[in-house]
PDB file of N, CA and C in Angstrom:
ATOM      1  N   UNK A   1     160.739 -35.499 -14.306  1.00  0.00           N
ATOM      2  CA  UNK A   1     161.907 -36.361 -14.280  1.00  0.00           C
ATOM      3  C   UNK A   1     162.881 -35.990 -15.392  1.00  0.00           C
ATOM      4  N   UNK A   2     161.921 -35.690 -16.791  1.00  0.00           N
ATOM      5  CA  UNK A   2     163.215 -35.069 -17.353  1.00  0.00           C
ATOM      6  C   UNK A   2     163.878 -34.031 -17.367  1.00  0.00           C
ATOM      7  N   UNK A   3     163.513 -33.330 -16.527  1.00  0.00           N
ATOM      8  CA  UNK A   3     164.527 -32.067 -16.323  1.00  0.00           C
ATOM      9  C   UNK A   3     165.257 -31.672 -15.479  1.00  0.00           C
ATOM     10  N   UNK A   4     165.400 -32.956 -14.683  1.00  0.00           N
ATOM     11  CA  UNK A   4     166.212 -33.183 -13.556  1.00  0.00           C
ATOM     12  C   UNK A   4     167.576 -33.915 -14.355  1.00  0.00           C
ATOM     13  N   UNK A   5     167.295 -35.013 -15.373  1.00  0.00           N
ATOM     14  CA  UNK A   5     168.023 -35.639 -15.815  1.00  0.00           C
ATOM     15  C   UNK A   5     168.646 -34.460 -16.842  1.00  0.00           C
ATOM     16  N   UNK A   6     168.164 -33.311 -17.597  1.00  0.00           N
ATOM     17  CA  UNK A   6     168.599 -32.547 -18.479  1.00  0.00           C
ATOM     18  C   UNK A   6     169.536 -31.727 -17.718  1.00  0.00           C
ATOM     19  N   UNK A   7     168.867 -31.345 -16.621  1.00  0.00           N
ATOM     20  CA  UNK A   7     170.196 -30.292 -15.634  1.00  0.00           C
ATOM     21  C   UNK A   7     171.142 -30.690 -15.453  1.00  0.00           C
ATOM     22  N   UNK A   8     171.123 -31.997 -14.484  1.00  0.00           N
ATOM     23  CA  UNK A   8     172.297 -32.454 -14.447  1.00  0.00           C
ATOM     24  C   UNK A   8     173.277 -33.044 -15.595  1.00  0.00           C
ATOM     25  N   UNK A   9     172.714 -33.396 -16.479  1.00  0.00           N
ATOM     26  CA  UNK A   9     173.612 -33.858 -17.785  1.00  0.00           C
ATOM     27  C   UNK A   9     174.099 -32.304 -18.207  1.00  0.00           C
ATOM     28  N   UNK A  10     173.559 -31.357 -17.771  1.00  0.00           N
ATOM     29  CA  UNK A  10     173.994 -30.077 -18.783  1.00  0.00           C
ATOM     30  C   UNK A  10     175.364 -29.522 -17.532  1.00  0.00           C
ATOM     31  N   UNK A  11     175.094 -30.048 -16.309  1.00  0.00           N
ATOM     32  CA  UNK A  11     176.055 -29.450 -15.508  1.00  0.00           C
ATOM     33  C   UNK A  11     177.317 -29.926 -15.512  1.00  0.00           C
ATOM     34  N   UNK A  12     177.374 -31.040 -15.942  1.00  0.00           N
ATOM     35  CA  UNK A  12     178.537 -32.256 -16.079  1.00  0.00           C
ATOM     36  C   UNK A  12     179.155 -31.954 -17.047  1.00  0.00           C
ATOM     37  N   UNK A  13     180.648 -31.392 -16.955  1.00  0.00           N
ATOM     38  CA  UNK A  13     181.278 -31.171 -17.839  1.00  0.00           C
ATOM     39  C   UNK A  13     181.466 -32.097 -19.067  1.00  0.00           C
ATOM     40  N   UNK A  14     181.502 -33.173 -19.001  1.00  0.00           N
ATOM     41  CA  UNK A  14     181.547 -34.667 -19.489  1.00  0.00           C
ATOM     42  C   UNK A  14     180.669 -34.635 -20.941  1.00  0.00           C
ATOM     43  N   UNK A  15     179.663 -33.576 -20.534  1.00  0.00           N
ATOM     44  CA  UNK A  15     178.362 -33.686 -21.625  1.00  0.00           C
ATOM     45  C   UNK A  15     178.619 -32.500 -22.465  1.00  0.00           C
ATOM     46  N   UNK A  16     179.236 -31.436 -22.195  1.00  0.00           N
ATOM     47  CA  UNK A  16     179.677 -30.332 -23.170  1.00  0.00           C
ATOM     48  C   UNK A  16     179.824 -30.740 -24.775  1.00  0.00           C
ATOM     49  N   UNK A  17     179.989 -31.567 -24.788  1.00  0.00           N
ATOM     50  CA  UNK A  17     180.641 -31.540 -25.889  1.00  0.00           C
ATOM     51  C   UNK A  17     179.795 -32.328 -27.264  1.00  0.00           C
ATOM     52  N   UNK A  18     178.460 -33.044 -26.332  1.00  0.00           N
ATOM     53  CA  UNK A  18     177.231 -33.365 -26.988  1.00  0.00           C
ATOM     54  C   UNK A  18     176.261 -31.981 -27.267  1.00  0.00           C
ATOM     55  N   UNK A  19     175.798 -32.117 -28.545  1.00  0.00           N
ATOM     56  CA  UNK A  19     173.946 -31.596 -28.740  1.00  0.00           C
ATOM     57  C   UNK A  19     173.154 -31.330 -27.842  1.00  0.00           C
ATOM     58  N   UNK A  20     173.150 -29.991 -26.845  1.00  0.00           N
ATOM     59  CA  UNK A  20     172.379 -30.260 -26.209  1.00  0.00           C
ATOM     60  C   UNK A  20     170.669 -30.683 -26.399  1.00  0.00           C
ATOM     61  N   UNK A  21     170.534 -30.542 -27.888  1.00  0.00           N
ATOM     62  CA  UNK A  21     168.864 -31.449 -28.196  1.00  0.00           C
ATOM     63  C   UNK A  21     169.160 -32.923 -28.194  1.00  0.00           C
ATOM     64  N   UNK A  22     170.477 -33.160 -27.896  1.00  0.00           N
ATOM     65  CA  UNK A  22     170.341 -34.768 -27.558  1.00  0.00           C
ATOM     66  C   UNK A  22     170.522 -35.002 -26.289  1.00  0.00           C
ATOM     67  N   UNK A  23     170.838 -33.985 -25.928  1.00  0.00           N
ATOM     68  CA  UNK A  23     170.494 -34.767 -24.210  1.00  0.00           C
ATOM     69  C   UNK A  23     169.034 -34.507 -23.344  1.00  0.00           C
ATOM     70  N   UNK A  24     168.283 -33.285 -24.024  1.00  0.00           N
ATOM     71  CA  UNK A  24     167.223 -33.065 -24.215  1.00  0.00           C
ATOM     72  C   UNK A  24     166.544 -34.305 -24.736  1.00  0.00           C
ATOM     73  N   UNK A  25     166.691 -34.869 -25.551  1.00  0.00           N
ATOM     74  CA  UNK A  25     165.905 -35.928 -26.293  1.00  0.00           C
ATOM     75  C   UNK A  25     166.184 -37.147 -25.837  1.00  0.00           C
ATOM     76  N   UNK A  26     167.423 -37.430 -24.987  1.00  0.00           N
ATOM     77  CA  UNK A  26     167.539 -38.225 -24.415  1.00  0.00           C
ATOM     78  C   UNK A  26     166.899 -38.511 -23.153  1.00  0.00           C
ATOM     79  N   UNK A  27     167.348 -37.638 -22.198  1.00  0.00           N
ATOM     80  CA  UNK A  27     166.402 -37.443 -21.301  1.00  0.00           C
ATOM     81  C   UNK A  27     164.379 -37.641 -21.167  1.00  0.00           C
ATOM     82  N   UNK A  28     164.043 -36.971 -22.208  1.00  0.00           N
ATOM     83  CA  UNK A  28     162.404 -37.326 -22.130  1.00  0.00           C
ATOM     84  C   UNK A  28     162.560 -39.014 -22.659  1.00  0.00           C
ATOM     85  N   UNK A  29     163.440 -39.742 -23.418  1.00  0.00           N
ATOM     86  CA  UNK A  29     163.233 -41.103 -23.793  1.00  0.00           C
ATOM     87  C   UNK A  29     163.283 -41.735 -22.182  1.00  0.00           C
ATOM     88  N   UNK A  30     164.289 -41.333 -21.886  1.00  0.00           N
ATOM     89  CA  UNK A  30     164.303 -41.696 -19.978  1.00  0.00           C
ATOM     90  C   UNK A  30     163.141 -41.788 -19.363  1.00  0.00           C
ATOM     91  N   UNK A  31     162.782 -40.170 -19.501  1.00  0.00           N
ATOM     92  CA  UNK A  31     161.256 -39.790 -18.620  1.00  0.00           C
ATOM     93  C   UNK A  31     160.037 -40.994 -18.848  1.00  0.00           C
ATOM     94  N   UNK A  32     160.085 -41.347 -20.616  1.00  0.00           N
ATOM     95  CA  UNK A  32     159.288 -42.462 -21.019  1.00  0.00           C
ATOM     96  C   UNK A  32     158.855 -43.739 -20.326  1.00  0.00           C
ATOM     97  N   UNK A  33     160.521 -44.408 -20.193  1.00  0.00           N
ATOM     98  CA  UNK A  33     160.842 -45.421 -19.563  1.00  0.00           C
ATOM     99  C   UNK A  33     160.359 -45.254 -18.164  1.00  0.00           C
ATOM    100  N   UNK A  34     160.417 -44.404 -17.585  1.00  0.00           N
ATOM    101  CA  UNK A  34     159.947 -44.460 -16.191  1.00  0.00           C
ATOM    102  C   UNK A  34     158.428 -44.369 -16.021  1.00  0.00           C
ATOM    103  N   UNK A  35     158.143 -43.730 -17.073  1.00  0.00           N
ATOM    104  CA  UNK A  35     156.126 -43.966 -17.124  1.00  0.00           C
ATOM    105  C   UNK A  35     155.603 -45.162 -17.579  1.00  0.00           C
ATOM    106  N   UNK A  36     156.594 -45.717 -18.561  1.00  0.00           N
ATOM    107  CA  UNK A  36     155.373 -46.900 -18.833  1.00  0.00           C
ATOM    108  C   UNK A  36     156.064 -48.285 -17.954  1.00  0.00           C
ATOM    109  N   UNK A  37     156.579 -47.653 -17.371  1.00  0.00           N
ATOM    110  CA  UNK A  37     157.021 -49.051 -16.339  1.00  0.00           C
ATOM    111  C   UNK A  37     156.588 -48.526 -14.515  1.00  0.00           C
ATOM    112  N   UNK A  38     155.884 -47.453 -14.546  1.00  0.00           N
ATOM    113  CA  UNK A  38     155.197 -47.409 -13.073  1.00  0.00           C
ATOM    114  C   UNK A  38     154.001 -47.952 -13.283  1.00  0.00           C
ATOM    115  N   UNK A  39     153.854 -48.658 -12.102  1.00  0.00           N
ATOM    116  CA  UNK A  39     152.467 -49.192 -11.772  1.00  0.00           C
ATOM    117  C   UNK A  39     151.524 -48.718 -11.619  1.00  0.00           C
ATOM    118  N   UNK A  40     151.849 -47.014 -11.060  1.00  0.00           N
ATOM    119  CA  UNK A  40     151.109 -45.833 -10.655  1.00  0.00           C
ATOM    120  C   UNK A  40     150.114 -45.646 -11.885  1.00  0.00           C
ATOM    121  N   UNK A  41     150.782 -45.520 -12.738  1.00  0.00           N
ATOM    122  CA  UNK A  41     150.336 -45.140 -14.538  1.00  0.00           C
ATOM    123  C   UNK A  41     149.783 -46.096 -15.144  1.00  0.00           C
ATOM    124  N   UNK A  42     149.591 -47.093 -15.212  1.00  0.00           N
ATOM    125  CA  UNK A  42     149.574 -47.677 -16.165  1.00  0.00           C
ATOM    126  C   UNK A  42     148.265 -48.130 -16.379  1.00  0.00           C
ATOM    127  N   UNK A  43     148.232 -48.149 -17.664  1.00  0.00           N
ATOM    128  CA  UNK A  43     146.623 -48.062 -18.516  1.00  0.00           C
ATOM    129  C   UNK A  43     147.025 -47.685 -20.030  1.00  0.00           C
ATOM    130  N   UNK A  44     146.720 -48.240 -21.028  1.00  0.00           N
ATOM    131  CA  UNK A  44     146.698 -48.305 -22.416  1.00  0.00           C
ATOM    132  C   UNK A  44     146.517 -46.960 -22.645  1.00  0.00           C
ATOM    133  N   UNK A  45     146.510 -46.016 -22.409  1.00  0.00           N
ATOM    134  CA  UNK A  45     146.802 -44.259 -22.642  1.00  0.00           C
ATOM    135  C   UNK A  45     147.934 -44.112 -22.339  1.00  0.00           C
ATOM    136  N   UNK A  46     148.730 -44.533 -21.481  1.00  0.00           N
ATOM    137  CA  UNK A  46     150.157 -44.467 -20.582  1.00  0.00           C
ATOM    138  C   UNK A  46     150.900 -45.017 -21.954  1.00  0.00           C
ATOM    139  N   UNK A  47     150.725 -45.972 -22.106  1.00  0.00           N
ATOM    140  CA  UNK A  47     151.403 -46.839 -23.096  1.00  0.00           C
ATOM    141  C   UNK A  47     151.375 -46.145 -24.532  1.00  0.00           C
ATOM    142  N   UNK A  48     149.834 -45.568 -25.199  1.00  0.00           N
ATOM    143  CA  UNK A  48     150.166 -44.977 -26.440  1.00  0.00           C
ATOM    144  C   UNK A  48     150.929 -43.312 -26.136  1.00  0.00           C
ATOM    145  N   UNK A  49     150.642 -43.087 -25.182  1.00  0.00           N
ATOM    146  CA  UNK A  49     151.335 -41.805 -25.284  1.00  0.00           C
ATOM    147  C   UNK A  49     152.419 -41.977 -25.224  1.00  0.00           C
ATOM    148  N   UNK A  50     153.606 -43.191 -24.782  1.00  0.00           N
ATOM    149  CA  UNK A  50     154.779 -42.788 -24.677  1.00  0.00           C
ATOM    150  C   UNK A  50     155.895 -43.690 -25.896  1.00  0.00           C
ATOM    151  N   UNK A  51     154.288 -44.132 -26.890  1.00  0.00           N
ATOM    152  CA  UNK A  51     154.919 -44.811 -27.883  1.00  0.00           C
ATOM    153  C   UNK A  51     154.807 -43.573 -28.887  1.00  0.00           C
ATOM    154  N   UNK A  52     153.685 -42.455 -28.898  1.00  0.00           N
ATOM    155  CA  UNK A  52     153.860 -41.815 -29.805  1.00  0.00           C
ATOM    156  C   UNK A  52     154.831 -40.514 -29.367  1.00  0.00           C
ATOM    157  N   UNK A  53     155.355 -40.289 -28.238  1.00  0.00           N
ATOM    158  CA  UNK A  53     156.237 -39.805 -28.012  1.00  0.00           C
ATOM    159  C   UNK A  53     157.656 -40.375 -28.271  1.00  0.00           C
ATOM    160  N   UNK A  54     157.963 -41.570 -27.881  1.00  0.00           N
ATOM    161  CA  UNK A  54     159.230 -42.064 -28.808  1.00  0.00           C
ATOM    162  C   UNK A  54     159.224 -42.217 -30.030  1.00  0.00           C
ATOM    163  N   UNK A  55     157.942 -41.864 -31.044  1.00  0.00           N
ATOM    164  CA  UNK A  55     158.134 -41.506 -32.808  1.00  0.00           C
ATOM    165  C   UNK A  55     158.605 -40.247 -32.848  1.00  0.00           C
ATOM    166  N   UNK A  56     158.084 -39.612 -31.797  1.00  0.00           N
ATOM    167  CA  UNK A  56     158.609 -37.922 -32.180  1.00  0.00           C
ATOM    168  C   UNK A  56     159.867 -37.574 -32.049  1.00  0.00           C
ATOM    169  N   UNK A  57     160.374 -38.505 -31.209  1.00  0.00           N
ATOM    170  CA  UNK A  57     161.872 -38.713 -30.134  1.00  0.00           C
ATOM    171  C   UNK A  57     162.905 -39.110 -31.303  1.00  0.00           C
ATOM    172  N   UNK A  58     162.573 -40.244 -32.116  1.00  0.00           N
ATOM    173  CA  UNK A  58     163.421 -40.808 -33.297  1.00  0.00           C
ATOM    174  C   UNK A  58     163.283 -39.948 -34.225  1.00  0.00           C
ATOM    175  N   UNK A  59     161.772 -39.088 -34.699  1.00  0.00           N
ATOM    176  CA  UNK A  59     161.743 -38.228 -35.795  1.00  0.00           C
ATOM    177  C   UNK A  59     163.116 -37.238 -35.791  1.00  0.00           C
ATOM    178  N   UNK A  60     162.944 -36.684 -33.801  1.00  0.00           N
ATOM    179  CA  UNK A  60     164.064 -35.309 -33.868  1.00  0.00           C
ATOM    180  C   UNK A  60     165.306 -35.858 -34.167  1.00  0.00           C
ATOM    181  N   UNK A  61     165.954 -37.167 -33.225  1.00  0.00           N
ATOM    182  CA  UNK A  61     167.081 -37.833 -33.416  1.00  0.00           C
ATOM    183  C   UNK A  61     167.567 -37.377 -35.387  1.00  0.00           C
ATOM    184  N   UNK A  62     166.775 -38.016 -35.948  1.00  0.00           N
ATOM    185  CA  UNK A  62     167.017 -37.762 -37.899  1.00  0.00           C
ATOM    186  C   UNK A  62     166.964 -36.946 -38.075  1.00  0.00           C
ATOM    187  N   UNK A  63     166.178 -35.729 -37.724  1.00  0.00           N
ATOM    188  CA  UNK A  63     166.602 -34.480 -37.969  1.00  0.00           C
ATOM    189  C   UNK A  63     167.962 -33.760 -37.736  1.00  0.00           C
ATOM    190  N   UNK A  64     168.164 -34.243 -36.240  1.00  0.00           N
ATOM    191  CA  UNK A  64     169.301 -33.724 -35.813  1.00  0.00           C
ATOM    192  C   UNK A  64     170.620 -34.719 -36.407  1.00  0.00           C
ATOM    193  N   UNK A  65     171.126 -35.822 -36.541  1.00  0.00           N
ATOM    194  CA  UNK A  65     171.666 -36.594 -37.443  1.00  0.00           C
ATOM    195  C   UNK A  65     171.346 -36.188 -38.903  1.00  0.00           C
ATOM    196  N   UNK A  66     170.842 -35.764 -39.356  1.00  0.00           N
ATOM    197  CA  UNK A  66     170.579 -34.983 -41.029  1.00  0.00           C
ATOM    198  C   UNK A  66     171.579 -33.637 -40.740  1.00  0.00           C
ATOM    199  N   UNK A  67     171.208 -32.971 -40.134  1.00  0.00           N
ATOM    200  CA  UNK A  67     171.728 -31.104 -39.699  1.00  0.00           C
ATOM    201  C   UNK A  67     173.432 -31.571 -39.503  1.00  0.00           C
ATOM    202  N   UNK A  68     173.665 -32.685 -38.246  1.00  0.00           N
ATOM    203  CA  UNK A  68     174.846 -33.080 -37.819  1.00  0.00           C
ATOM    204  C   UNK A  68     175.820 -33.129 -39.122  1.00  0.00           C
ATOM    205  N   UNK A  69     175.611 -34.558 -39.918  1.00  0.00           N
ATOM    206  CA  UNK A  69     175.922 -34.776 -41.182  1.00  0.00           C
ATOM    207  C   UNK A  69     176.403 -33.789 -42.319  1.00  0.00           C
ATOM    208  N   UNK A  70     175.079 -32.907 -42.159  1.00  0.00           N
ATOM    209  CA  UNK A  70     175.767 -31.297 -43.233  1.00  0.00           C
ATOM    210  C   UNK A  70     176.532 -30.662 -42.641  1.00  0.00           C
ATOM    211  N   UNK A  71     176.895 -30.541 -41.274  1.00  0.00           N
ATOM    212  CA  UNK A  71     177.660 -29.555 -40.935  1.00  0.00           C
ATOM    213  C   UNK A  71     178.709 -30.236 -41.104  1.00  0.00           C
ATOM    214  N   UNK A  72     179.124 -31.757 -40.661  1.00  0.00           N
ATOM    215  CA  UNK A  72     180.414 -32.345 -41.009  1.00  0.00           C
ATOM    216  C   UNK A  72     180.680 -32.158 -42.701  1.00  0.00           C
ATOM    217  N   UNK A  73     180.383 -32.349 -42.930  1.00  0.00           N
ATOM    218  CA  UNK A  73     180.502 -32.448 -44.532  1.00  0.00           C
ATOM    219  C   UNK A  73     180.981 -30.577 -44.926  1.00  0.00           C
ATOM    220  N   UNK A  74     180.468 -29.796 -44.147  1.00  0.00           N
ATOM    221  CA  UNK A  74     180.608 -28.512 -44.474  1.00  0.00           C
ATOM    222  C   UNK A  74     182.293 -28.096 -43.908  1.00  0.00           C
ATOM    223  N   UNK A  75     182.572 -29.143 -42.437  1.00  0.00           N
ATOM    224  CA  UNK A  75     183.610 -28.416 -42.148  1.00  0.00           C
ATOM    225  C   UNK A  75     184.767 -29.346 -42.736  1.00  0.00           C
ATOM    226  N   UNK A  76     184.425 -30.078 -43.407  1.00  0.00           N
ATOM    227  CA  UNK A  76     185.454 -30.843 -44.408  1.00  0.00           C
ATOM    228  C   UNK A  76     185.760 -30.157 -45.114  1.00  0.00           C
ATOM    229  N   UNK A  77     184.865 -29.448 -46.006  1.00  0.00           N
ATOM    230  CA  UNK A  77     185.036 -28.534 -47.170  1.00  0.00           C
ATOM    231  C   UNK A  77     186.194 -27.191 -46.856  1.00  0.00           C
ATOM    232  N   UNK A  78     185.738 -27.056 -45.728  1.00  0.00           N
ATOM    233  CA  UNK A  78     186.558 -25.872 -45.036  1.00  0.00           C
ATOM    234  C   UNK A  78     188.213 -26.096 -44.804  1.00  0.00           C
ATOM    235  N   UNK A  79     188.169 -27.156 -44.206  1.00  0.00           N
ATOM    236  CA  UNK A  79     189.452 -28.416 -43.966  1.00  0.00           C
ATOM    237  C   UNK A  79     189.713 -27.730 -45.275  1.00  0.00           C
ATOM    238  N   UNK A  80     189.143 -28.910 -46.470  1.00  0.00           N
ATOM    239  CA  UNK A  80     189.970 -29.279 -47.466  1.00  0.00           C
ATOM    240  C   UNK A  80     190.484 -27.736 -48.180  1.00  0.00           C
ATOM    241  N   UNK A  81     189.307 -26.650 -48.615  1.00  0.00           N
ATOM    242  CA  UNK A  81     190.062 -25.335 -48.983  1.00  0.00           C
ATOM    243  C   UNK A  81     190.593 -24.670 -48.009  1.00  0.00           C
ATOM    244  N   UNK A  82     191.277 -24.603 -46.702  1.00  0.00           N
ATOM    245  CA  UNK A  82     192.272 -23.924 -46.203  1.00  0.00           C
ATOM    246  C   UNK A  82     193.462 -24.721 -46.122  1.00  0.00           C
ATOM    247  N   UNK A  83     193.590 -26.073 -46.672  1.00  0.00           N
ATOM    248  CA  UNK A  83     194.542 -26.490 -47.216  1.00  0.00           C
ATOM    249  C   UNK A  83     195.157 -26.728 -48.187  1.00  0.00           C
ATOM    250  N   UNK A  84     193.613 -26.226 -49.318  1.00  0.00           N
ATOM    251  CA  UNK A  84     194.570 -25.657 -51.168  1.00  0.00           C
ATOM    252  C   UNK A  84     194.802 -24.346 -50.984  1.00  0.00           C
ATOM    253  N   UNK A  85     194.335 -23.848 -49.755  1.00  0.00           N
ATOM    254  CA  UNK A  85     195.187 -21.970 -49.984  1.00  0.00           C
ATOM    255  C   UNK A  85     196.134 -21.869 -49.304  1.00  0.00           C
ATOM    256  N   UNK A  86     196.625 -22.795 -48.223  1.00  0.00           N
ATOM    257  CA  UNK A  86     197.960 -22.574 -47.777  1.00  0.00           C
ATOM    258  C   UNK A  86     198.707 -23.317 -48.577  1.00  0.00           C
ATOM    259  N   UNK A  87     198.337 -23.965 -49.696  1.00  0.00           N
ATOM    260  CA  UNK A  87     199.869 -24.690 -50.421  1.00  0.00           C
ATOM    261  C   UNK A  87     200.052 -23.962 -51.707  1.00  0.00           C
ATOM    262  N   UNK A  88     199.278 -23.114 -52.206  1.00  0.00           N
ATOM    263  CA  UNK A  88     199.130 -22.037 -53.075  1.00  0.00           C
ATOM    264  C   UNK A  88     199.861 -21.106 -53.058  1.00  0.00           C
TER     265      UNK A  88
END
């Protein structure tokens, strides 16, 4: 299921312009939701696996929000000195 939801989010122009590890990461949180809410599945293994899969899910989210963060901060820097060398 999630890589049905990853294709099509990657085909949609709409999504270009996101992380694709967040639509990746979004998507398996999806896939989650649909396992521990089938009836098919369900049993207290169903349930810890897709709780310790949404820790791993929030771990990447902070990672990737940490990486995000430095790069903004990096292209500020860039901003700000190609605008003390063009007034120079």
């Amino acid at each position: 299921m999630a890589m049905i939801l990853v294709k099509m989010s990657i085909q949609n122009i709409e999504f270009q312009k996101y992380s694709q590890s967040i639509i990746v990461i979004a998507s398996m949180y999806a896939a989650t939701a649909f396992l521990k809410h089938s009836k098919k599945h369900e049993s207290s293994e169903t349930n810890k696996f897709c709780s310790e899969l949404r820790r791993l899910i929030f771990e990447l989210l902070n990672s990737e929000l940490a990486e995000q963060n430095v790069f903004t901060e990096q292209k500020d820097f860039i901003t700000i000195l190609k605008k003390s060398m063009s007034t120079a």
